[in-house]
PDB file of N, CA and C in Angstrom:
ATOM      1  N   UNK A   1       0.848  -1.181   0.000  1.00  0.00           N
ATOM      2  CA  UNK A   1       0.000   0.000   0.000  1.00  0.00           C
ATOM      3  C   UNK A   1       0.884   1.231   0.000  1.00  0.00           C
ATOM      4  N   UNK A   2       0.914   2.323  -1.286  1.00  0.00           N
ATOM      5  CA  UNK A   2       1.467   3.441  -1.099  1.00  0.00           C
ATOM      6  C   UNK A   2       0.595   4.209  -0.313  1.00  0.00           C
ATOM      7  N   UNK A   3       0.452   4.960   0.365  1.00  0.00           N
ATOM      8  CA  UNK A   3      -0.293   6.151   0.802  1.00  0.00           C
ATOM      9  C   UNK A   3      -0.249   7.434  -0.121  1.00  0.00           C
ATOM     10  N   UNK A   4      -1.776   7.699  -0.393  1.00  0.00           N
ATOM     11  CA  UNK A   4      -1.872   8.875  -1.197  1.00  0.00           C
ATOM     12  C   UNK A   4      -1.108   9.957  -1.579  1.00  0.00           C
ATOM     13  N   UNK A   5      -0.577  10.523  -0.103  1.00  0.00           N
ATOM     14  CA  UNK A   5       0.210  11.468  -0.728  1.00  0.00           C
ATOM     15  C   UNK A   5       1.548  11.628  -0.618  1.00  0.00           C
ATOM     16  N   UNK A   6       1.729  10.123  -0.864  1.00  0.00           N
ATOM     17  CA  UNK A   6       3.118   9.908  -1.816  1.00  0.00           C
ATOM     18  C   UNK A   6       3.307  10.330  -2.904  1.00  0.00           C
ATOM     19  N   UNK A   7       4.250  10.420  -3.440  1.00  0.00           N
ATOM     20  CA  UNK A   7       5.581  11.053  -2.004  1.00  0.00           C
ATOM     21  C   UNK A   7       6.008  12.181  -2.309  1.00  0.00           C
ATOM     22  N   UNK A   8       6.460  12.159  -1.286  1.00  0.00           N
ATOM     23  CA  UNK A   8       6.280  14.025  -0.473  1.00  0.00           C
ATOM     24  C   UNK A   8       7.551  14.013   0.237  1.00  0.00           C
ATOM     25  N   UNK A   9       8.252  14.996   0.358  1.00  0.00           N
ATOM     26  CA  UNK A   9       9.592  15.693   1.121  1.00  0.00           C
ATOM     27  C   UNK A   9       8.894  15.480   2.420  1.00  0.00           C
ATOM     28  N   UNK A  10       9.833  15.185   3.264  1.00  0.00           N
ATOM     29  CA  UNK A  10      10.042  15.116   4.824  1.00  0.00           C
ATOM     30  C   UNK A  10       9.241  16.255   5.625  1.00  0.00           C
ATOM     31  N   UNK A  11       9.425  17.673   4.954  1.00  0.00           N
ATOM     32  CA  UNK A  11       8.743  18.557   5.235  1.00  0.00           C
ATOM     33  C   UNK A  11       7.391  18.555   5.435  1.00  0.00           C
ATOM     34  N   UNK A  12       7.068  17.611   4.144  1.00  0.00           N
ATOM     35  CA  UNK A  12       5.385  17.964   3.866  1.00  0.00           C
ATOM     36  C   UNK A  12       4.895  17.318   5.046  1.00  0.00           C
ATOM     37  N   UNK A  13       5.267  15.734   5.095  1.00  0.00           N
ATOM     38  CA  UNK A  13       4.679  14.806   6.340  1.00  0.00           C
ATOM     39  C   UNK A  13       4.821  15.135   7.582  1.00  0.00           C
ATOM     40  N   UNK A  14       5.643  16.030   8.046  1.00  0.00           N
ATOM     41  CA  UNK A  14       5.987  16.805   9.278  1.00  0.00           C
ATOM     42  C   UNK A  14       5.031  17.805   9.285  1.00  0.00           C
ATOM     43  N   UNK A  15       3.979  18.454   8.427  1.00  0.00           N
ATOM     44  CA  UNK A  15       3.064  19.445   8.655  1.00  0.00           C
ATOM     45  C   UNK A  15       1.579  18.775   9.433  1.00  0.00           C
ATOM     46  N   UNK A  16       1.470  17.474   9.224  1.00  0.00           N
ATOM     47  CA  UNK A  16      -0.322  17.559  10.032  1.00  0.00           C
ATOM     48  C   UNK A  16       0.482  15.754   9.448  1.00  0.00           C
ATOM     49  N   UNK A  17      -0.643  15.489  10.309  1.00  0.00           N
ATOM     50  CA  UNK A  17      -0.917  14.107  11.146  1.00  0.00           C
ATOM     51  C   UNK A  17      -0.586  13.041   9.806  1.00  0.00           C
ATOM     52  N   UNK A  18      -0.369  12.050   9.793  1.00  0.00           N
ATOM     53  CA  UNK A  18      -0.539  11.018   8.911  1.00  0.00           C
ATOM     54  C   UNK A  18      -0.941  10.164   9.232  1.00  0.00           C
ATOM     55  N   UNK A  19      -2.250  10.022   8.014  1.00  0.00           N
ATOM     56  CA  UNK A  19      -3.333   9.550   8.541  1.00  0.00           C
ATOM     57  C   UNK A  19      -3.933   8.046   7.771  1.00  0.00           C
ATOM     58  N   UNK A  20      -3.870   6.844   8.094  1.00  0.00           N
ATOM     59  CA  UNK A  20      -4.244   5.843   7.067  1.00  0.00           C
ATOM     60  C   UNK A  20      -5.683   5.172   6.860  1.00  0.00           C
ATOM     61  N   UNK A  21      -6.873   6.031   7.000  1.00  0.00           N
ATOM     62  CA  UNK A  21      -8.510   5.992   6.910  1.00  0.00           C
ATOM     63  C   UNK A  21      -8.781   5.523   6.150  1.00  0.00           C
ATOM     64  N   UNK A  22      -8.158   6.098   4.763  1.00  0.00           N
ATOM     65  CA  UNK A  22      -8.743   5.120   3.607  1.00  0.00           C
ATOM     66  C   UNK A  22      -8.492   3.827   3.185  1.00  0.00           C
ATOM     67  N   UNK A  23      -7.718   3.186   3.975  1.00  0.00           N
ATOM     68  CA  UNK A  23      -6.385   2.087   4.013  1.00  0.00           C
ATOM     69  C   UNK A  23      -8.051   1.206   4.308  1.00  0.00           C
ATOM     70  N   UNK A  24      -8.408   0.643   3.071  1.00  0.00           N
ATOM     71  CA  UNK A  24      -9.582  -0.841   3.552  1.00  0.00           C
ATOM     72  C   UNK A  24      -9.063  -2.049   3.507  1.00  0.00           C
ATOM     73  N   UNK A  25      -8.987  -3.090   4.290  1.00  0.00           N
ATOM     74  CA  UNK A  25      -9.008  -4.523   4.110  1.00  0.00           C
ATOM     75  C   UNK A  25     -10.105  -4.936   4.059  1.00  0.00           C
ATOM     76  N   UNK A  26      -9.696  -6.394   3.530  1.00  0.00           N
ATOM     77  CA  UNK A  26     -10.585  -7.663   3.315  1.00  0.00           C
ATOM     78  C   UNK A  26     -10.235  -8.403   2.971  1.00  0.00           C
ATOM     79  N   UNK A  27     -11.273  -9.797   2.840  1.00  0.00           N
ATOM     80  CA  UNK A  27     -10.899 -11.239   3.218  1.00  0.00           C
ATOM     81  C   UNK A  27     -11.459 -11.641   1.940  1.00  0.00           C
ATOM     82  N   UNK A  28     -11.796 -11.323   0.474  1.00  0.00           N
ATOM     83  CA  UNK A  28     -12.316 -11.373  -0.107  1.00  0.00           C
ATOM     84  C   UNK A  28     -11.000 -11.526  -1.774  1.00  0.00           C
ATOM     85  N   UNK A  29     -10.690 -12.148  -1.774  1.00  0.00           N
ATOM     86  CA  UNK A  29      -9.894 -13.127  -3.000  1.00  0.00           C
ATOM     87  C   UNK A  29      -9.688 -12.184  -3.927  1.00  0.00           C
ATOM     88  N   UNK A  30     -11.210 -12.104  -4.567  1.00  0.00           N
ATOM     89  CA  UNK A  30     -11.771 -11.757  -6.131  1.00  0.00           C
ATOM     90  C   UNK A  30     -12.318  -9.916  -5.892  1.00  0.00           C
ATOM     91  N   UNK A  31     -11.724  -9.259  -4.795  1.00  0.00           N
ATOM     92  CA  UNK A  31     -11.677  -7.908  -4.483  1.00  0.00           C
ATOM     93  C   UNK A  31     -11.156  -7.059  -5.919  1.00  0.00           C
ATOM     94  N   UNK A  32     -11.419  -5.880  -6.275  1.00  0.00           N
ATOM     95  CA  UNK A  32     -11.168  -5.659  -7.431  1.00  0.00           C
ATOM     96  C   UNK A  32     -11.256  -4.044  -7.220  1.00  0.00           C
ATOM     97  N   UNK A  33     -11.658  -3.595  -5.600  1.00  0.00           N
ATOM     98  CA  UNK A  33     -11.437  -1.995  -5.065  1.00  0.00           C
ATOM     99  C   UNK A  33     -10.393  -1.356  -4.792  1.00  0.00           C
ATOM    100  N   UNK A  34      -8.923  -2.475  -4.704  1.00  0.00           N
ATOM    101  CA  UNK A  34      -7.952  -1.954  -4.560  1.00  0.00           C
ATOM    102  C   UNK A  34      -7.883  -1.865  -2.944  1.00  0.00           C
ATOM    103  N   UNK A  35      -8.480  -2.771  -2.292  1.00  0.00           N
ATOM    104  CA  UNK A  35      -8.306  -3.495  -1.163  1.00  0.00           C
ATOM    105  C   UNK A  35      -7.083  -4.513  -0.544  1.00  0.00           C
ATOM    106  N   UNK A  36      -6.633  -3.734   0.719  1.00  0.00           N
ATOM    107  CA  UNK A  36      -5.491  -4.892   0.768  1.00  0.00           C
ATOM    108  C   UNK A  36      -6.278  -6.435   1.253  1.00  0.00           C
ATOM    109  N   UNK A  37      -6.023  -7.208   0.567  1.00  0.00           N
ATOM    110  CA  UNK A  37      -6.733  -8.708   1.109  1.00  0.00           C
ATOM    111  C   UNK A  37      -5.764  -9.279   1.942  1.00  0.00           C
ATOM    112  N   UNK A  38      -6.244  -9.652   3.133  1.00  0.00           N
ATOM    113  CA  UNK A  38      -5.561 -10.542   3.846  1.00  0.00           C
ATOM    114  C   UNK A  38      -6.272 -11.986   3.913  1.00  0.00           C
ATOM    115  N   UNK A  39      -6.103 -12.749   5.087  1.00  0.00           N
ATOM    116  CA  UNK A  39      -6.478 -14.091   5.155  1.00  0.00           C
ATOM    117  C   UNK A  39      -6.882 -14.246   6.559  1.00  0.00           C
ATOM    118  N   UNK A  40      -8.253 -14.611   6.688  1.00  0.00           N
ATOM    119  CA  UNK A  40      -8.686 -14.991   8.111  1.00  0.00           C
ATOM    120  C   UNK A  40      -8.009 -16.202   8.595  1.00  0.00           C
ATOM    121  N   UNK A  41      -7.978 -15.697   9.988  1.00  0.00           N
ATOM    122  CA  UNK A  41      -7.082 -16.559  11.240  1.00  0.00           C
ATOM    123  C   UNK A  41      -5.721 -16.017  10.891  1.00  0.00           C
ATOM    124  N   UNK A  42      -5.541 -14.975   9.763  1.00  0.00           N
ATOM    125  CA  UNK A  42      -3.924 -15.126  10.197  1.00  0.00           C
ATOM    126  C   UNK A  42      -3.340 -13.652  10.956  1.00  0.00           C
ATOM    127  N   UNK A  43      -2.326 -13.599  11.188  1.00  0.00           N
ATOM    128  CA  UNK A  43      -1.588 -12.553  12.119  1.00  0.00           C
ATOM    129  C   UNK A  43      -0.256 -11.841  11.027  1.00  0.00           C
ATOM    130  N   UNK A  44      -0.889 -10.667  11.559  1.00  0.00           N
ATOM    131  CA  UNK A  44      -0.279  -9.585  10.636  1.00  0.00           C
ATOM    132  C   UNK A  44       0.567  -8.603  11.434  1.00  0.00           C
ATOM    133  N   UNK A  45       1.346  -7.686  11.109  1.00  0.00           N
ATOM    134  CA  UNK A  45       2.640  -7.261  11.679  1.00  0.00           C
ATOM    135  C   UNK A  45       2.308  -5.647  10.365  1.00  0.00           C
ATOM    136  N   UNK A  46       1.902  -5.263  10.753  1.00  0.00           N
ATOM    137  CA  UNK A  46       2.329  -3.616  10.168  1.00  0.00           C
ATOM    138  C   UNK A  46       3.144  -3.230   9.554  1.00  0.00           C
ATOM    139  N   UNK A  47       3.960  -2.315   8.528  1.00  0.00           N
ATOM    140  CA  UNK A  47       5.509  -1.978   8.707  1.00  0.00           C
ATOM    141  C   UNK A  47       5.110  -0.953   7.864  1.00  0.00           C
ATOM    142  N   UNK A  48       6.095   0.071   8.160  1.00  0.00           N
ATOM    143  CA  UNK A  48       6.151   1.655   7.945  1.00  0.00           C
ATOM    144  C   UNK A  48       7.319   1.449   7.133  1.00  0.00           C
ATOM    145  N   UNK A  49       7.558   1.783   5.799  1.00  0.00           N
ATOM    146  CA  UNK A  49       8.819   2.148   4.974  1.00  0.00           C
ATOM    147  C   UNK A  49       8.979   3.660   4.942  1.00  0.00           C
ATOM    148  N   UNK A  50       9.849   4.028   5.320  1.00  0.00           N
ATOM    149  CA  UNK A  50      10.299   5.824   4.482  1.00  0.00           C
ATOM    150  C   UNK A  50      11.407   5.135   3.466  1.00  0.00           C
ATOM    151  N   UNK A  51      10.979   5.797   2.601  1.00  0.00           N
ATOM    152  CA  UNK A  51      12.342   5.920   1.849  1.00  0.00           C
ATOM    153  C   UNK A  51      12.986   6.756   1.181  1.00  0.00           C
ATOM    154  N   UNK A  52      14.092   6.892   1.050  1.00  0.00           N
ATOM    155  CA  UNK A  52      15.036   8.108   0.282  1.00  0.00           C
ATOM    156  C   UNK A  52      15.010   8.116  -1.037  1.00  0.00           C
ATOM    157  N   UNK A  53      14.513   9.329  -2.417  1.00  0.00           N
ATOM    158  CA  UNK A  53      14.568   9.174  -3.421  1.00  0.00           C
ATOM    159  C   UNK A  53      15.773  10.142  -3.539  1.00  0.00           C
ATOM    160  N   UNK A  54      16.640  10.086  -4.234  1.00  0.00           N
ATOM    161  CA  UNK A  54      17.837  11.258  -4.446  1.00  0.00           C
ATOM    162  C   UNK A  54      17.006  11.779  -6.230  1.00  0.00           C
ATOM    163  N   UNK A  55      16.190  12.200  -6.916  1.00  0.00           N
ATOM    164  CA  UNK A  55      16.015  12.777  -7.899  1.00  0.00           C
ATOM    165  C   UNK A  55      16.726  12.844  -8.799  1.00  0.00           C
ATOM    166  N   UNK A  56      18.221  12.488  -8.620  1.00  0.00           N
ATOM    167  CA  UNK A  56      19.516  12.544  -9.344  1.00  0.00           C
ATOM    168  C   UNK A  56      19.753  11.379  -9.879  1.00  0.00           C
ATOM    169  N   UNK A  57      19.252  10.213  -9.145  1.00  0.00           N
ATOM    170  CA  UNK A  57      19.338   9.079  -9.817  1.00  0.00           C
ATOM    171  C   UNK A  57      18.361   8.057  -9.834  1.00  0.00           C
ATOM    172  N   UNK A  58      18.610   6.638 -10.726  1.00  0.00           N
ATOM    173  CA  UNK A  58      17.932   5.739 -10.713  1.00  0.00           C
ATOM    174  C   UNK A  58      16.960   5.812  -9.369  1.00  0.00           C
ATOM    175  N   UNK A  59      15.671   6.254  -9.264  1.00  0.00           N
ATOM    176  CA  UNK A  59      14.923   6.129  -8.068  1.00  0.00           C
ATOM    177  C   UNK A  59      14.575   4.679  -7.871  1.00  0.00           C
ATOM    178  N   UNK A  60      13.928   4.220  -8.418  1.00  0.00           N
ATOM    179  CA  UNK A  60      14.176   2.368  -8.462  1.00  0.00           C
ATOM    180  C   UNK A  60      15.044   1.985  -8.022  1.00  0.00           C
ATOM    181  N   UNK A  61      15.922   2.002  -8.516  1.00  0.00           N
ATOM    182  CA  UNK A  61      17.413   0.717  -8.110  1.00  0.00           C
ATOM    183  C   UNK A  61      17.881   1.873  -6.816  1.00  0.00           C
ATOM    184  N   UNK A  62      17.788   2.863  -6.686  1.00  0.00           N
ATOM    185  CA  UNK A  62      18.682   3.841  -5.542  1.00  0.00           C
ATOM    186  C   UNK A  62      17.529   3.222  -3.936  1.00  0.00           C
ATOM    187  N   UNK A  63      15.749   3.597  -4.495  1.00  0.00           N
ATOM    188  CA  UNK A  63      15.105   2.943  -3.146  1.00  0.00           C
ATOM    189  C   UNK A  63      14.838   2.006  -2.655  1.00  0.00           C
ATOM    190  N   UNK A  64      15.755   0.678  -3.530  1.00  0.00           N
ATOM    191  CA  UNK A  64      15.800  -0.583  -3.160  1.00  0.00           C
ATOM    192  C   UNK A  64      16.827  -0.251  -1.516  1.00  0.00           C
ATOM    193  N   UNK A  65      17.905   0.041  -2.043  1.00  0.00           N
ATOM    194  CA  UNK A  65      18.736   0.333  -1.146  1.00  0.00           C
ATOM    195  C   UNK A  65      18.920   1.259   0.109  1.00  0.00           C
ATOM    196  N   UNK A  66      17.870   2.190  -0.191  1.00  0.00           N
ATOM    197  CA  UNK A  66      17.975   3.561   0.837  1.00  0.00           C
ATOM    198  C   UNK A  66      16.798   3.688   0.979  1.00  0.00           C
ATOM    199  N   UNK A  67      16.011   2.752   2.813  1.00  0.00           N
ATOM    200  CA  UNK A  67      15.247   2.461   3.200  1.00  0.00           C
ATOM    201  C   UNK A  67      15.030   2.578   4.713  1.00  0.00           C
ATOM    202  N   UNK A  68      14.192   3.306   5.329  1.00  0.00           N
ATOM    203  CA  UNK A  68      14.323   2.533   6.789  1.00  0.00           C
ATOM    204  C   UNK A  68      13.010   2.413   6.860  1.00  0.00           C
ATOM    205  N   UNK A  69      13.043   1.115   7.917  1.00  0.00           N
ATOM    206  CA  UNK A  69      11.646   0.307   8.434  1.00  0.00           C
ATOM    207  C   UNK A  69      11.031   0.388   9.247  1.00  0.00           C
ATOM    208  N   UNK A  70       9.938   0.554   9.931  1.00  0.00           N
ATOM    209  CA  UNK A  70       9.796   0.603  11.289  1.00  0.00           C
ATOM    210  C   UNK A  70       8.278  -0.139  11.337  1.00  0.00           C
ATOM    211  N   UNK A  71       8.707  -0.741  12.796  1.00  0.00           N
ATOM    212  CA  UNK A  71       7.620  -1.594  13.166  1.00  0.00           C
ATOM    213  C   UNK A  71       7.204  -1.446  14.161  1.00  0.00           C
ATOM    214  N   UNK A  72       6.100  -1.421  14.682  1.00  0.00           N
ATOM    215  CA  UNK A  72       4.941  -0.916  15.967  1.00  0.00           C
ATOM    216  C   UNK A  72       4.398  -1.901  16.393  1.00  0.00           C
ATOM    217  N   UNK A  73       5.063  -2.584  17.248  1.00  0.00           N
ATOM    218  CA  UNK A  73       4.347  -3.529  18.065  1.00  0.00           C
ATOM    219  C   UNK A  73       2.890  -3.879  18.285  1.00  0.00           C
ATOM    220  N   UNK A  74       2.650  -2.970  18.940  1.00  0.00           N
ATOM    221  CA  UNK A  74       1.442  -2.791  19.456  1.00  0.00           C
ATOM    222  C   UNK A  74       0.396  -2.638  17.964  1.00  0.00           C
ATOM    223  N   UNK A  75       0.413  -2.800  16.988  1.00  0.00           N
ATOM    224  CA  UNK A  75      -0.260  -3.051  15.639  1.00  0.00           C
ATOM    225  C   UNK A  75      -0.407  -4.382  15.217  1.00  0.00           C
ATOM    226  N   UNK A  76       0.315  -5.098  16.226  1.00  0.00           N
ATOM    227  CA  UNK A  76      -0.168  -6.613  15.348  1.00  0.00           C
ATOM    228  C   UNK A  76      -1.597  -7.106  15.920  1.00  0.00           C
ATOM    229  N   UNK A  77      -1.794  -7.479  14.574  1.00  0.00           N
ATOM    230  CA  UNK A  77      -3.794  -7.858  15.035  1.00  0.00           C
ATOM    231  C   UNK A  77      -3.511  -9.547  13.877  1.00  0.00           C
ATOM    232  N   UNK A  78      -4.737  -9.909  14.296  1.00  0.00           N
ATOM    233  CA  UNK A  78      -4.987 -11.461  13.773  1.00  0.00           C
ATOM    234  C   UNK A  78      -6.590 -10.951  12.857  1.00  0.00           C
ATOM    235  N   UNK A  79      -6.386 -11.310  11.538  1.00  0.00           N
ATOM    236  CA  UNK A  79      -7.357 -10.864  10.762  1.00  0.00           C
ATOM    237  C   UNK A  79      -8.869 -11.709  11.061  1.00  0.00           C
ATOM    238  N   UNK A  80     -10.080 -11.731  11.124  1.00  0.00           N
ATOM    239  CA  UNK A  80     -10.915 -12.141  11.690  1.00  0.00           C
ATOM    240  C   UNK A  80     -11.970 -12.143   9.985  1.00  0.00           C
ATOM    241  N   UNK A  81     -12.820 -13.478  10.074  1.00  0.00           N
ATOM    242  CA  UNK A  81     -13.627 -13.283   8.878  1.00  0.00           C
ATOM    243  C   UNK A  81     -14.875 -11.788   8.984  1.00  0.00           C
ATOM    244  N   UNK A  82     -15.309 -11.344   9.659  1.00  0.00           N
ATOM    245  CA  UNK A  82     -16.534 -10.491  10.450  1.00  0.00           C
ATOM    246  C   UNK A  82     -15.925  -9.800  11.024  1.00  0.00           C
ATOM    247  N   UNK A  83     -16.030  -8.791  10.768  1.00  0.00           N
ATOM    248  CA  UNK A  83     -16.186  -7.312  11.806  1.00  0.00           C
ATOM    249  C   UNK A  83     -17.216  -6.864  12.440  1.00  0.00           C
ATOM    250  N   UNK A  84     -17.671  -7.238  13.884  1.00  0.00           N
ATOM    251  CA  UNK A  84     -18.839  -6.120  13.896  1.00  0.00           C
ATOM    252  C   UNK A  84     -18.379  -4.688  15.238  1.00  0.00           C
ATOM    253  N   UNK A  85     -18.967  -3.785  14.621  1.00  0.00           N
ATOM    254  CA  UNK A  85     -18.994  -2.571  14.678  1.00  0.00           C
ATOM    255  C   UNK A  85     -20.012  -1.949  15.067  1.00  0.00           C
ATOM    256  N   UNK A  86     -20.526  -2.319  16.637  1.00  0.00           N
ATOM    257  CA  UNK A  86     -21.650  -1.981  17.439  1.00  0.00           C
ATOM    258  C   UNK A  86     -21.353  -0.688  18.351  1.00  0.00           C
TER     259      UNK A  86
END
């Protein structure tokens, strides 16, 4: 999943909150909304990429390499077939 307003200078994301609302899952195969599909019963792990584009060069082959990751514990959830939302 890119986030919309990718990508953006360091600056921009440092002005107001970043926010992932429109970010939908589902358990649904044959999805065709541009939904991330996952798989019920299983356990998922989050991960945040920034990455460095230098404009000067190969951005491809340069953001393979010039990456950092970050992972939030407290985000791992186990995907469930049903949501309810009472």
């Amino acid at each position: 999943y890119m986030h919309p307003d990718s990508p953006a200078k360091g600056a921009q994301w440092m002005k107001q909150i970043v926010s992932f609302d429109k970010l939908k899952l589902t358990n649904n195969l044959l999805d065709d909304n541009g939904h991330i599909i996952l798989n019920s019963m299983h356990r998922y792990q989050p991960r945040f990429h920034v990455v460095y584009v230098d404009p000067r060069k190969d951005s491809e082959k340069y953001a393979e390499e010039n990456f950092k990751t970050f992972v939030f514990e407290e985000t791992r959830f186990t995907a469930v077939t049903a949501y309810q939302n009472h």
